[in-house]
Protein backbone atom coordinates (compact mmCIF):
# COMPACT_ATOMS: atom_id res chain seq x y z
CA UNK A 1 141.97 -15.55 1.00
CA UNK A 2 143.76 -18.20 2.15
CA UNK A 3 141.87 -19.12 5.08
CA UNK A 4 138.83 -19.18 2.51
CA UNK A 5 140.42 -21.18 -0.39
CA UNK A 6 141.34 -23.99 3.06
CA UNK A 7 137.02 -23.63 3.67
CA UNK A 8 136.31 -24.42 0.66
CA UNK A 9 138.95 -27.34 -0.10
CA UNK A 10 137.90 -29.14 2.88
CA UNK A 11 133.64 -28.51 2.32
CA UNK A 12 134.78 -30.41 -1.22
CA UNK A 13 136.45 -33.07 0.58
CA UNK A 14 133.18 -34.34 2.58
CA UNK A 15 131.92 -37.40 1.99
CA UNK A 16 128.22 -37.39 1.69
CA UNK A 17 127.01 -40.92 0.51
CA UNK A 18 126.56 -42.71 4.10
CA UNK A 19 124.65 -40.21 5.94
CA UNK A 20 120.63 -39.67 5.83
CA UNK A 21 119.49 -36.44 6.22
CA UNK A 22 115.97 -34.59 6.01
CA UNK A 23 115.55 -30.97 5.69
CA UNK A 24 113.17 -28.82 7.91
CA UNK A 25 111.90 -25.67 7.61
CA UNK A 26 111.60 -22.40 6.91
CA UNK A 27 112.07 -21.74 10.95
CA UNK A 28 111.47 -18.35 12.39
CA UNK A 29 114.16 -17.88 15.19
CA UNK A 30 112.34 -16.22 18.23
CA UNK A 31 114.98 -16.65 20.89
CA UNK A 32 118.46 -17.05 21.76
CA UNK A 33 118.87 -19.26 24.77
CA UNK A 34 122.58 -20.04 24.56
CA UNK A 35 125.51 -20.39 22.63
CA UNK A 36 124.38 -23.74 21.10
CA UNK A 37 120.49 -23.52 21.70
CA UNK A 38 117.76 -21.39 19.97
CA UNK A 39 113.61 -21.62 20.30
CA UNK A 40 111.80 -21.41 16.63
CA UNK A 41 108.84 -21.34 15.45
CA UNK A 42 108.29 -23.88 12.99
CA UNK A 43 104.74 -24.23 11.29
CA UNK A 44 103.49 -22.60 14.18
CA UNK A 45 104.91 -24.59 16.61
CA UNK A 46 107.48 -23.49 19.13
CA UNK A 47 110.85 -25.95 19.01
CA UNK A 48 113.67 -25.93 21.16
CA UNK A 49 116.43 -26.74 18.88
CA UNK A 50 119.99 -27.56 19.58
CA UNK A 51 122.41 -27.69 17.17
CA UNK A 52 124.25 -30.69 16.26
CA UNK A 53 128.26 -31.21 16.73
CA UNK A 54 128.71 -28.08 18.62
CA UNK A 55 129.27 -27.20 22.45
CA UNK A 56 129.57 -24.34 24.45
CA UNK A 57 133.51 -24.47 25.62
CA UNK A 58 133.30 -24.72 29.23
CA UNK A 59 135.33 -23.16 31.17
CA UNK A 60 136.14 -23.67 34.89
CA UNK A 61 137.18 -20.25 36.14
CA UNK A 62 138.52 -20.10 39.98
CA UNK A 63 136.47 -17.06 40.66
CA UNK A 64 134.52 -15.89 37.33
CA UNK A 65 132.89 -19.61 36.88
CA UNK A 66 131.74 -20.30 33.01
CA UNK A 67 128.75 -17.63 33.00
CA UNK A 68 131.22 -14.57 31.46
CA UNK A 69 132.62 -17.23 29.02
CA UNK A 70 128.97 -18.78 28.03
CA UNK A 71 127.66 -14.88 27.89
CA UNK A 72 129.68 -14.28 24.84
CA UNK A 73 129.16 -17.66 22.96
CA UNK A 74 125.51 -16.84 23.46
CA UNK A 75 125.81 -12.99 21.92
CA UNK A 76 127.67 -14.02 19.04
CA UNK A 77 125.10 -17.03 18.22
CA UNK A 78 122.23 -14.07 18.82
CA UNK A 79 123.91 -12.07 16.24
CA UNK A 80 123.93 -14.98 13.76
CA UNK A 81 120.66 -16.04 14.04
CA UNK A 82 117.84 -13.76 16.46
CA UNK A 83 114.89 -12.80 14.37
CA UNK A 84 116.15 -14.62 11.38
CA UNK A 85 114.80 -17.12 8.86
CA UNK A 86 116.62 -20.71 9.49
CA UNK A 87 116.40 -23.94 7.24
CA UNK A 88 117.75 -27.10 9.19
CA UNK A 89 119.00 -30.14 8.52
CA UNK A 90 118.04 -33.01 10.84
CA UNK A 91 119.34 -36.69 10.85
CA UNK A 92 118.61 -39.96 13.05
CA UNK A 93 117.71 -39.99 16.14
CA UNK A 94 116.50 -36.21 15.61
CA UNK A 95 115.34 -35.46 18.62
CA UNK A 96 117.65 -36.05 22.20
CA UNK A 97 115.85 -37.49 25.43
CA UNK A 98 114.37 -34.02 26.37
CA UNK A 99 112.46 -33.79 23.22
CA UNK A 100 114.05 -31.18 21.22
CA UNK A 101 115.24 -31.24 17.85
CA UNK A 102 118.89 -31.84 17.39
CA UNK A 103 119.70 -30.29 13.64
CA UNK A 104 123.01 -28.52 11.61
CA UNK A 105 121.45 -24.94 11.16
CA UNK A 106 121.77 -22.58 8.12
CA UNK A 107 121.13 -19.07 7.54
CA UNK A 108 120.89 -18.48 3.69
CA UNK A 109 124.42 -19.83 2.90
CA UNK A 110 125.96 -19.20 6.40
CA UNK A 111 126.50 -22.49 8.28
CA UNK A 112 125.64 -21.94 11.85
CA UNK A 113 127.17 -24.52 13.37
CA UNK A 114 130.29 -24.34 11.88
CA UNK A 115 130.95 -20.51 11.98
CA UNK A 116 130.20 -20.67 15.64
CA UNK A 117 133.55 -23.04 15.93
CA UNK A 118 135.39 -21.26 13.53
CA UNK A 119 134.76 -18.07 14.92
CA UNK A 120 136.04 -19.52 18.58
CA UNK A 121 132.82 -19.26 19.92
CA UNK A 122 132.48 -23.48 20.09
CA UNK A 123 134.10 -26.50 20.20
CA UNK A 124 133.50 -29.34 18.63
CA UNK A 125 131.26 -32.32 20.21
CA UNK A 126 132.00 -36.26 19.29
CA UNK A 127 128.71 -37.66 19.07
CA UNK A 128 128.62 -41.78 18.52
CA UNK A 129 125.02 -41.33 16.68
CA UNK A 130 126.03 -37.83 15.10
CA UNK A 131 129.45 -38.17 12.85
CA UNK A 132 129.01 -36.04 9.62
CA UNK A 133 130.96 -33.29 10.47
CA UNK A 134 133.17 -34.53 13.33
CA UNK A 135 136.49 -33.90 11.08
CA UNK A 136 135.44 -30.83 9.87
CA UNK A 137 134.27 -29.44 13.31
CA UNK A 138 137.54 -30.35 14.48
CA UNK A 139 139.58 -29.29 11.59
CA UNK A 140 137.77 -25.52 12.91
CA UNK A 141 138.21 -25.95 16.14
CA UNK A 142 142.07 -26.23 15.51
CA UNK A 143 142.24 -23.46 13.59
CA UNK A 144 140.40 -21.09 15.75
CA UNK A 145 142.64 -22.42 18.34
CA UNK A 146 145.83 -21.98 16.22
CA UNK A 147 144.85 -18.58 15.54
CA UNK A 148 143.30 -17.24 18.72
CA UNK A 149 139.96 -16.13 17.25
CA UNK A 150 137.26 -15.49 19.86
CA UNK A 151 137.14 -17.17 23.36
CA UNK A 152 140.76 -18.87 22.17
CA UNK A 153 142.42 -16.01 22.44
CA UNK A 154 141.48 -15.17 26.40
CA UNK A 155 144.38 -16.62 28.62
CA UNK A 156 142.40 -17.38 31.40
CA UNK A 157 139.88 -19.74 28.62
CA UNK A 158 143.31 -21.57 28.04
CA UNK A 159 143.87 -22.37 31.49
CA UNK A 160 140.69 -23.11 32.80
CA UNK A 161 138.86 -24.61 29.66
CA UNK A 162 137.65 -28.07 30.57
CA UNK A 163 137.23 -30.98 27.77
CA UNK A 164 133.58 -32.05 28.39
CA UNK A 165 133.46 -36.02 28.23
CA UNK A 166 130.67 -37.79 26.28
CA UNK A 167 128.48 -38.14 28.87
CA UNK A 168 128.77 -33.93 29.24
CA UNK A 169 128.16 -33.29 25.68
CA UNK A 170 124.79 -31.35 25.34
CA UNK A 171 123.41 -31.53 28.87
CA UNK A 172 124.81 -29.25 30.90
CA UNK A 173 122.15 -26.32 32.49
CA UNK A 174 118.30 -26.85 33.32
CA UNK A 175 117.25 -24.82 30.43
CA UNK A 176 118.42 -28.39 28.21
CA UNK A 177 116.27 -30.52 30.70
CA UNK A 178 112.55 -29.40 28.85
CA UNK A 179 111.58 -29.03 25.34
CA UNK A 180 110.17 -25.61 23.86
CA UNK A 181 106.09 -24.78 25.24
CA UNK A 182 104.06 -21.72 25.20
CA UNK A 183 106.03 -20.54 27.65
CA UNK A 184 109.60 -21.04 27.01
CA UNK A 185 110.68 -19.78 23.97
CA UNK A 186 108.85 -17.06 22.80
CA UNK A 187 109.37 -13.03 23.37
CA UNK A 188 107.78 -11.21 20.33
CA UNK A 189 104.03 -10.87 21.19
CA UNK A 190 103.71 -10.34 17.10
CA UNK A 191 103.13 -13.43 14.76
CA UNK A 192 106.22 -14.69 12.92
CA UNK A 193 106.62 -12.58 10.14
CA UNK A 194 105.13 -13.87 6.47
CA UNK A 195 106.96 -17.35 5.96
CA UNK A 196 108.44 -17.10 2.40
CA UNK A 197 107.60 -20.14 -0.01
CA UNK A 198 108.96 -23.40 0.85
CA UNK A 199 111.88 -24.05 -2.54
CA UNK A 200 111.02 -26.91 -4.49
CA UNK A 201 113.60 -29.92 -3.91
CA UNK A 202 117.32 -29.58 -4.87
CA UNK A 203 117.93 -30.53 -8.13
CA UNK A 204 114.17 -30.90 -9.50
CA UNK A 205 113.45 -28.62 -11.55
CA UNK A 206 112.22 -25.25 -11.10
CA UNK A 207 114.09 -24.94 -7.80
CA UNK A 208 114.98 -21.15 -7.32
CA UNK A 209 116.56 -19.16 -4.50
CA UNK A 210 114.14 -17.89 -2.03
CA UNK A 211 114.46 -14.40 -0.31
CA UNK A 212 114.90 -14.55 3.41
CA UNK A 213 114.03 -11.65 5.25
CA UNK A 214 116.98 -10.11 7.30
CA UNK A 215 119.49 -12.09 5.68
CA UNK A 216 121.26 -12.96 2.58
CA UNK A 217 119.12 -15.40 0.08
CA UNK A 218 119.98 -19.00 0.40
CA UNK A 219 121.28 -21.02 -3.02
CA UNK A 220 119.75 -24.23 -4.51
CA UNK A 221 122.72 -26.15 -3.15
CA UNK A 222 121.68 -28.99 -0.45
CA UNK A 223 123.34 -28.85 2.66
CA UNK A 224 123.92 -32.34 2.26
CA UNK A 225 126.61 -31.13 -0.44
CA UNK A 226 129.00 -30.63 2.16
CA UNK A 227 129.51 -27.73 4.83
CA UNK A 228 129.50 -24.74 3.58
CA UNK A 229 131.19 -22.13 5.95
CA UNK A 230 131.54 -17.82 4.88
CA UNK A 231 132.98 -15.79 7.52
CA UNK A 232 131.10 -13.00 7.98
CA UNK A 233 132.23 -9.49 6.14
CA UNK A 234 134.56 -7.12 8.31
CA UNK A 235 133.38 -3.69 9.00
């Protein structure tokens, strides 16, 4: 409870006046490729998309390398979001220099990007073009840190983990060096299942919550409200 009430003081606390952001979307998630990068169909185009403010930790092992450590950022982001319905938010520049779309991702009211870091599955990124969420990223970070939640709580991560400078930050591994095509992303052979209707605009009226299939319905709240972050429900 705690933990939640500290979620939800700090989503209040944003700031949301001085960044301009566009929403995208419904997006049909067809594969996983990595801890920080999916492939969607969007409109019925394939898009490599890669989510804004988070990394991968990387982690410099003498003799396992990073692959075990990237293998379980990349299952737990598959969990979140394979075969799922995702709305994203984009801002300026939204695409990087290989083409794909750089975005914060939800699912319904579950914000991707930040439950990946708070789970300890990501670390924050500092971005000089991309600052909404820096602090609150961080703030995450430092708690999944503090409380050894997922890859934080592996000795060997805390030994070996390796602070990726700016220049590292979102371009590490060929699969980043080419945008989504016919032959990169996709692995169902059936169409996207039936797109629900887009909502109409926050705040106009008439705006409703739309079912998403898989996954809990989304509110009328605009991401641009401020991160909103639900741990997922233990079993």
């Amino acid at each position: 409870m705690r933990s939640a009430a500290l979620l939800v003081a700090m989503v209040l606390g944003v700031a949301t006046p001085a960044f301009a952001q566009r929403q995208l979307g419904p997006a049909y998630v067809t594969r996983v490729a990595t801890g920080d990068l999916v492939y969607a169909e969007i409109a019925g185009r394939l898009e490599a998309v890669r989510y804004l403010g988070v990394n991968v930790p990387l982690v410099a092992h003498p003799t396992r390398g990073s692959q075990p450590y990237a293998d379980a950022a990349h299952e737990m982001n598959r969990r979140l979001v394979e075969g799922k319905w995702i709305r994203l938010v984009l801002e300026e520049p939204s695409r990087d220099r290989s083409g794909r779309l750089q975005a914060y991702v939800w699912v319904g009211d579950l914000f991707v990007n930040a439950a990946l870091i708070h789970l300890g599955y990501g670390e924050a990124s500092a971005s000089p073009l991309h600052r909404r969420y820096t602090g609150y990223f961080r703030s995450l970070e430092a708690g999944a840190r503090r409380e050894h939640r997922g890859l934080w709580r592996y000795a060997d991560v805390l030994a070996y983990y390796r602070a990726r400078g700016p220049e590292e930050a979102g371009d590490a591994g060929d699969y980043r060096e080419r945008a989504a095509d016919a032959s990169g992303g996709r692995v169902f052979s059936a169409p996207a299942p039936f797109i629900p209707l887009t909502p109409a605009p926050v705040g106009s009226p008439g705006a409703t919550s739309v079912g998403i299939p898989g996954g809990p319905s989304p509110t009328t709240r605009a991401p641009a409200a401020g991160p909103m972050y639900a741990p997922p429900a233990r079993r």
